[in-house]
Protein backbone atom coordinates (compact mmCIF):
# COMPACT_ATOMS: atom_id res chain seq x y z
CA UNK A 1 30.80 5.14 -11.36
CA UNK A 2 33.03 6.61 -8.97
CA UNK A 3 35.68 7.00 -11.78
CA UNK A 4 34.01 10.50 -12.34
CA UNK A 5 34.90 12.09 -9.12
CA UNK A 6 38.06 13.65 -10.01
CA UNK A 7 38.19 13.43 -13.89
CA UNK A 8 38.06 16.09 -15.88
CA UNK A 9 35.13 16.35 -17.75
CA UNK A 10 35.32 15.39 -21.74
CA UNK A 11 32.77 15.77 -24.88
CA UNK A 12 33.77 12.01 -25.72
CA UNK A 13 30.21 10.66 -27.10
CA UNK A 14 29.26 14.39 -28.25
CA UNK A 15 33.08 14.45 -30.27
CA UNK A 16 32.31 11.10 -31.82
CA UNK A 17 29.01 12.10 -32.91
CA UNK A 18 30.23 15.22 -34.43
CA UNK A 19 33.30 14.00 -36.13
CA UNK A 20 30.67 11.42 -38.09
CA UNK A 21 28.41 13.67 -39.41
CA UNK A 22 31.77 16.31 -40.49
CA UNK A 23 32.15 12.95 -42.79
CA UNK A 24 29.14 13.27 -44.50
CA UNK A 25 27.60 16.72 -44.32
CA UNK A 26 24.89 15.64 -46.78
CA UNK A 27 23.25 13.43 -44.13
CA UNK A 28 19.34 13.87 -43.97
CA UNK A 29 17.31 13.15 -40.83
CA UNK A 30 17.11 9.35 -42.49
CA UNK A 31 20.50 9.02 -42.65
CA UNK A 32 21.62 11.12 -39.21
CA UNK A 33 19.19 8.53 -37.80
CA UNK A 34 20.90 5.32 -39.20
CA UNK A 35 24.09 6.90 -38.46
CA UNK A 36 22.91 6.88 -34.48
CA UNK A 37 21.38 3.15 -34.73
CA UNK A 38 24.54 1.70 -36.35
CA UNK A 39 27.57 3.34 -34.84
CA UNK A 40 28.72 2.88 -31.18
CA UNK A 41 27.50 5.95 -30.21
CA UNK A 42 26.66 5.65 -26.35
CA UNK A 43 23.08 7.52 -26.37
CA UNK A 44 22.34 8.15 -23.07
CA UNK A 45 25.57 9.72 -22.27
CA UNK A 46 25.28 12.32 -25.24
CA UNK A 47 22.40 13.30 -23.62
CA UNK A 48 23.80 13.68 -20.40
CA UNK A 49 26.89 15.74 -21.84
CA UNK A 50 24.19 18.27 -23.32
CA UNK A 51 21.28 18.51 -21.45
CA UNK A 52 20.48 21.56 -19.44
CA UNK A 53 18.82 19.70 -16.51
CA UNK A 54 21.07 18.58 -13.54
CA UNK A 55 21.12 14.92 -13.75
CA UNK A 56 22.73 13.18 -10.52
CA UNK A 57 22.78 9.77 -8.69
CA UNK A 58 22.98 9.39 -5.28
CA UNK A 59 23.58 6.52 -2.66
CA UNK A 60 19.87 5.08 -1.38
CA UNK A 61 21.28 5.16 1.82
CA UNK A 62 22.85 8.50 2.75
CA UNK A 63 21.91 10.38 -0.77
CA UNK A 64 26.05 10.76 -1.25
CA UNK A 65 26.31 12.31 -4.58
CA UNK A 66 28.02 9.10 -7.32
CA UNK A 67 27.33 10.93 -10.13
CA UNK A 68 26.72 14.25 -11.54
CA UNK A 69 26.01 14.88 -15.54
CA UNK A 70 28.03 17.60 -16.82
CA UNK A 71 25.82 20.32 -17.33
CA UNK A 72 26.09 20.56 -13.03
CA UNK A 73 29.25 22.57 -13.42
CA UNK A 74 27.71 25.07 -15.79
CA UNK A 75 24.07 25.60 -13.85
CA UNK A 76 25.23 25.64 -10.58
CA UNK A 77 29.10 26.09 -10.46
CA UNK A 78 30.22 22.49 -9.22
CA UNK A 79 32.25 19.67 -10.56
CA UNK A 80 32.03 16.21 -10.03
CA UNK A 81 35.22 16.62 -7.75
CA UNK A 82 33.46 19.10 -5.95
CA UNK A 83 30.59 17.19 -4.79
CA UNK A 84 32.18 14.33 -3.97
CA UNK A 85 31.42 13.10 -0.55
CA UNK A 86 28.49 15.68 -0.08
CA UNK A 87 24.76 15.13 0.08
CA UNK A 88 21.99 17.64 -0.56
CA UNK A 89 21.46 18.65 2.64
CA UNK A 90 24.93 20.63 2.03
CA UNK A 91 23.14 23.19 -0.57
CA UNK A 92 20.05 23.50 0.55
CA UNK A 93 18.53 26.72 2.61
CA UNK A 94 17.74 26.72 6.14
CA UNK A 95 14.32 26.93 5.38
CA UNK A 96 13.81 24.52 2.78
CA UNK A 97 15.01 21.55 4.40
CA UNK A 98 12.29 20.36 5.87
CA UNK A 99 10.48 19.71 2.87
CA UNK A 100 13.99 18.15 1.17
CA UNK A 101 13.99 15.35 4.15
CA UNK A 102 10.10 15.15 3.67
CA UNK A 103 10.76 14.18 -0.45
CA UNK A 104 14.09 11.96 -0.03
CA UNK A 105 12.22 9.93 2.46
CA UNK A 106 9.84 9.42 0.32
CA UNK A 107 11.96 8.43 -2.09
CA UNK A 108 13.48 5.59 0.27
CA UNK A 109 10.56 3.93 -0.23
CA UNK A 110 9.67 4.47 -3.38
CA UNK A 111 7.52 6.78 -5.10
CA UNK A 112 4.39 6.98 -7.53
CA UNK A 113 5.21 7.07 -11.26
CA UNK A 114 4.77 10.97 -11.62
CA UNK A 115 7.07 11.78 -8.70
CA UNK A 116 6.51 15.34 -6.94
CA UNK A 117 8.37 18.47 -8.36
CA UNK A 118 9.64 20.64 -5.87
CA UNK A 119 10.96 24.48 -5.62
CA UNK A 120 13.73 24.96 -3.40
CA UNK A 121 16.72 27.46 -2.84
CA UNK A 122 19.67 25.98 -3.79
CA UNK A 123 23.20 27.64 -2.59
CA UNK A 124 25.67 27.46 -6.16
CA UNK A 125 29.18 28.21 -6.12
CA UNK A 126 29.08 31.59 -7.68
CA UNK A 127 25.40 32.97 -7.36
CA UNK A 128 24.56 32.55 -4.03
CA UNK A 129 20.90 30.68 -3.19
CA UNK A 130 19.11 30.88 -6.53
CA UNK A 131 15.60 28.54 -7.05
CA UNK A 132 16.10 25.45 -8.46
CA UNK A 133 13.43 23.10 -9.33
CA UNK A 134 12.97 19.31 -9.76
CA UNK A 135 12.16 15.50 -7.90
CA UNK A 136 13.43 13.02 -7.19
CA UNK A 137 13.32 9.09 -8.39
CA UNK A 138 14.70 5.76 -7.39
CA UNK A 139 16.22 2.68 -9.04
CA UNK A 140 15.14 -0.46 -9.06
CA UNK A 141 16.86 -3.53 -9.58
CA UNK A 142 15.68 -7.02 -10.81
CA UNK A 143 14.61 -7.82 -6.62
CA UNK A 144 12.77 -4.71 -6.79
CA UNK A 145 15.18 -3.33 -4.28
CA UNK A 146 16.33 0.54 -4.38
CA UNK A 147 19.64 0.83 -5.47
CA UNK A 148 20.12 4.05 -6.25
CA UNK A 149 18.28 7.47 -6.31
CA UNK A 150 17.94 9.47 -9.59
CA UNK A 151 17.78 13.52 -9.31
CA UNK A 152 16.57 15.57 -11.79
CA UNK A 153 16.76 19.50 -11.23
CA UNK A 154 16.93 22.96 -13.15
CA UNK A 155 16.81 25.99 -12.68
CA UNK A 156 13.95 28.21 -12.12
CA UNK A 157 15.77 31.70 -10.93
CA UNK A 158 15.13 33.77 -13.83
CA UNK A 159 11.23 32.43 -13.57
CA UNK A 160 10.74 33.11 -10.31
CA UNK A 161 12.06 36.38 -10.28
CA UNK A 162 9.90 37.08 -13.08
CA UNK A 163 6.61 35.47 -11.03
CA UNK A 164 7.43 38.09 -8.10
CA UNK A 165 7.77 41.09 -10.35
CA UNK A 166 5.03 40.02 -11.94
CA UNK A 167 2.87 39.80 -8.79
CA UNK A 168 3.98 42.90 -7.25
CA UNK A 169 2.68 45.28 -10.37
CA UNK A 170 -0.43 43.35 -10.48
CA UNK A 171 -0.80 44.41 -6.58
CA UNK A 172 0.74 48.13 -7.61
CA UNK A 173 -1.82 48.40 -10.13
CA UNK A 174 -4.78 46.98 -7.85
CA UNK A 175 -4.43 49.75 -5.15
CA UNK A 176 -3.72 52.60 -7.62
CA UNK A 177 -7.28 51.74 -9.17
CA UNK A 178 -8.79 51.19 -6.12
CA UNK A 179 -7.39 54.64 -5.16
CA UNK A 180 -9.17 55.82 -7.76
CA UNK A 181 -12.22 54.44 -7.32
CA UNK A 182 -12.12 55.96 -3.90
CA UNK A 183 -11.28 59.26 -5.03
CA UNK A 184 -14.07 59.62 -7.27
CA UNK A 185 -16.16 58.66 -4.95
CA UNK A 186 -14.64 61.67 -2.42
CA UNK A 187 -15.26 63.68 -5.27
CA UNK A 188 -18.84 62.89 -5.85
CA UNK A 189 -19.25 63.55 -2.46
CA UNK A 190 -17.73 66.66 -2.21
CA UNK A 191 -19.54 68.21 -5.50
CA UNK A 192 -23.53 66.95 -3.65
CA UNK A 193 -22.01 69.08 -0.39
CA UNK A 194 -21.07 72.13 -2.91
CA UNK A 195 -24.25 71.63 -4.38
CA UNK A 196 -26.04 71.77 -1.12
CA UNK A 197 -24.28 74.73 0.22
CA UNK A 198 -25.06 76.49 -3.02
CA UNK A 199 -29.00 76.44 -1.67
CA UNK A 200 -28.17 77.81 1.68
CA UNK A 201 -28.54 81.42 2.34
CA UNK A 202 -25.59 83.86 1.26
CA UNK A 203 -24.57 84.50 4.92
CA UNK A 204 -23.92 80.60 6.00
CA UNK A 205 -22.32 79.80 2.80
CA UNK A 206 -19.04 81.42 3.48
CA UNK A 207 -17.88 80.02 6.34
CA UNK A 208 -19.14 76.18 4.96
CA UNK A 209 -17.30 76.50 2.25
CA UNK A 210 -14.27 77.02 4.48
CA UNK A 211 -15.07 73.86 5.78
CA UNK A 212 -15.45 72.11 2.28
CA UNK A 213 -11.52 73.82 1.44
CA UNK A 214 -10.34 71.51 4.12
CA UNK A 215 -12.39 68.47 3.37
CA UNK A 216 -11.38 68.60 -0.51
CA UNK A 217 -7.40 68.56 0.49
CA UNK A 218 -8.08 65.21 1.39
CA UNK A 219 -8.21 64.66 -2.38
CA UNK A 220 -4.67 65.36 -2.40
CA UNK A 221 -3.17 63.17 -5.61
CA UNK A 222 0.43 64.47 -4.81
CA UNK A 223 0.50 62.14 -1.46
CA UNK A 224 -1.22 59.08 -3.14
CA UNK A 225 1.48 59.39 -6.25
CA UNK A 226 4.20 59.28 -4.02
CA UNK A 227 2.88 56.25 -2.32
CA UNK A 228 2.63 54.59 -5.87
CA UNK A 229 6.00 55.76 -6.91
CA UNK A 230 7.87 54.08 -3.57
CA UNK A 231 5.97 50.94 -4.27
CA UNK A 232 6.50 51.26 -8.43
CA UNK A 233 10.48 51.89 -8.22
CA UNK A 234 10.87 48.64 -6.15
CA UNK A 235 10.15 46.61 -9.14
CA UNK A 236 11.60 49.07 -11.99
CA UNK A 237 14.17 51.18 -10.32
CA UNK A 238 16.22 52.84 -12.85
CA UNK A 239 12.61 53.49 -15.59
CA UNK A 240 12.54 57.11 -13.96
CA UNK A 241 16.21 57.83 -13.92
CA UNK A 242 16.84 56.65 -17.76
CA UNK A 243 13.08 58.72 -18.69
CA UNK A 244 13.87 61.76 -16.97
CA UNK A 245 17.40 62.45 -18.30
CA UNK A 246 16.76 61.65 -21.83
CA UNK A 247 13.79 63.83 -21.64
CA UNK A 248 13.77 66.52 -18.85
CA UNK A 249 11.02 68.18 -20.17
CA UNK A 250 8.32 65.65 -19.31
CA UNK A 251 5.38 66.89 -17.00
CA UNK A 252 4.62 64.76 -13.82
CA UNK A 253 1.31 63.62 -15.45
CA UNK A 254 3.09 62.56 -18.41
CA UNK A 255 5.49 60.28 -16.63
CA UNK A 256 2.42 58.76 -14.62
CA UNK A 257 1.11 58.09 -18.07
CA UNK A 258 4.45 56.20 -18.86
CA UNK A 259 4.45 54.79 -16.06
CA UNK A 260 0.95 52.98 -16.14
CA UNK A 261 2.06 51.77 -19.31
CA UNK A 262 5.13 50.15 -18.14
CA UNK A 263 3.39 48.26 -15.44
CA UNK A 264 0.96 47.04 -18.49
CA UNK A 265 -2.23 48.43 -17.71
CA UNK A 266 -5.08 49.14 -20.60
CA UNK A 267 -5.98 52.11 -21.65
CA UNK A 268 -9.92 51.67 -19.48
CA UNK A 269 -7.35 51.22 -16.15
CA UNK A 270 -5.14 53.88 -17.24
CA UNK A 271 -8.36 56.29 -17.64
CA UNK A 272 -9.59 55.49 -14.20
CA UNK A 273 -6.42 56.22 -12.43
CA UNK A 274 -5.72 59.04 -13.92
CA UNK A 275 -9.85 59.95 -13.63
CA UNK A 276 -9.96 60.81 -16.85
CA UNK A 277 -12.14 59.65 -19.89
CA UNK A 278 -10.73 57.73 -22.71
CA UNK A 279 -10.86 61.10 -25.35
CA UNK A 280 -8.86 62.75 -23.16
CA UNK A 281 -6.82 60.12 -22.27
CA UNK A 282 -6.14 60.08 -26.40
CA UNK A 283 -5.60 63.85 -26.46
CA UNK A 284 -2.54 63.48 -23.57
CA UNK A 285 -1.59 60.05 -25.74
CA UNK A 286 -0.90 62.42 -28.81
CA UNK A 287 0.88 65.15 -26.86
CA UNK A 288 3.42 63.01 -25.23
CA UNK A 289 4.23 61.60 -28.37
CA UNK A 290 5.39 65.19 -30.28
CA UNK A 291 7.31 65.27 -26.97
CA UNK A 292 8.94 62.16 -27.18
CA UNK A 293 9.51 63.06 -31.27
CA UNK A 294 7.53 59.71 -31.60
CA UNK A 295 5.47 59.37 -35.03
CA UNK A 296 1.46 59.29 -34.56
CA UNK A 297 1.97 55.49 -36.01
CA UNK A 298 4.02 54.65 -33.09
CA UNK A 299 3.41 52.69 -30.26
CA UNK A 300 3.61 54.16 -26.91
CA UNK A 301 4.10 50.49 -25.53
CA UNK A 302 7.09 49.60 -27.66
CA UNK A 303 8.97 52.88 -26.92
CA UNK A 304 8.54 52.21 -22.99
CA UNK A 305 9.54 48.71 -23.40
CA UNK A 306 13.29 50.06 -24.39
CA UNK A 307 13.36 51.47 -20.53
């Protein structure tokens, strides 16, 4: 097993395979699966030459890497020669190491049949940390004694990038309509005072409505778009950029319209953030297409999806 460290990594089981069926390109999946049963055609390792997964064994004692299947030098950068003599513990964040020494204890002494996946930051050659996820397994042999420990990883970066982005416009979109709610409420509020005032005598209704001037600039929208847009261009940075050069002629409220789309909210949430109803919300929906030269048959959704 230690052979690998060192070698240069070959297609042999994958180049046998291929070279067979090149033979006989007529093969159905009846033949192609004789064609596996009666040639010497080493299974396991053709799998291991083309699976995605990082397969690796490791010592039971000190988890020394022994073997790593080829797709390791692909997914995370490193050859066989290049992990030879390390353990884990050598890729592994700071912070995730406690729970790494937690599982490959655990693994010492053997673990249930469905063994417990883990997510943990793993440093590759080229990448940096990126999230890798996977468990480990051991080895049994006839004594029932460990004799080596199986890894299985993969990874997860693209996933979890797309979790956090994910969570952070469902939060964007939670306090914009929340927002909203509140500022209909101020503006309920402020139409029962104007109401009031209304039924007051001529000569105290001047300077009260003074008073409600200053009280309905707190219904600023300026200073709560602003706040959306800081939080908004964290998870699509260049959306304004791209939409505001190809068409400088967009209004502010059409760009919050584009905007709500992109973070995927329906048209009811779109309404009640912009505190609008939905007729009117179809009206500005028809107007920013002519703008955007769309057809009426197009979809709003598809064109932001191209930013």
């Amino acid at each position: 097993m230690s052979k690998k460290f060192g070698e240069s990594y070959q297609r042999e089981e994958t180049d046998n395979l291929l070279r067979l069926i090149d033979n006989d390109k007529s093969l159905d999946s009846e033949g192609l699966s004789r064609l596996l049963e009666k040639q010497n055609i080493n299974k396991l390792k053709l799998i291991a030459e083309n699976t995605i997964d990082v397969i690796c064994l490791h010592h039971p004692e000190d988890w020394r890497y022994l073997y790593a299947s080829p797709s390791t030098e692909k997914i995370m950068g490193y050859t066989s020669e290049n992990l030879k003599g390390r353990v884990p513990y050598d890729f592994i964040h700071p912070d995730h190491l406690s729970i790494l020494a937690k599982n490959l204890s655990g693994s010492k002494k053997g673990v249930p049949s469905d063994p417990e996946k883990l997510e943990l930051l793993f440093k590759t050659k080229d990448n940096g940390y990126q999230w890798f996820e996977g468990y480990t397994k051991p080895i049994y042999n006839n004594k029932n004694e460990i004799v080596l420990i199986l890894s299985c990883t993969r990874n997860i970066q693209d996933r979890k990038i797309a979790e956090t982005e994910k969570k952070e416009r469902e939060s964007i979109q939670q306090n914009l309509l929340v927002s909203s709610i509140l500022l209909e409420k101020k503006k309920a509020i402020i139409e029962k005072i104007e109401h009031k005032i209304l039924e007051l005598e001529p000569n105290m209704r001047k300077d009260l409505r003074s008073i409600l001037t200053y009280i309905q600039e707190t219904l600023n929208l300026d200073e709560n778009w602003e706040d959306f847009m800081v939080h908004f261009k964290k998870t699509h940075p260049d959306f304004y950029n791209k939409v505001s050069i190809t068409y400088p002629y967009l209004s502010k409220k059409d760009l919050k319209y584009l905007a709500f789309i992109k973070l995927g909210m329906t048209s009811t949430d779109i309404a009640k953030a912009m505190i609008v109803k939905k007729e009117s919300l179809r009206v500005t929906r028809n107007r920013l297409k002519k703008k955007l030269g769309l057809d009426s048959s197009q979809d709003l959704v598809d064109f932001v999806k191209e930013y």
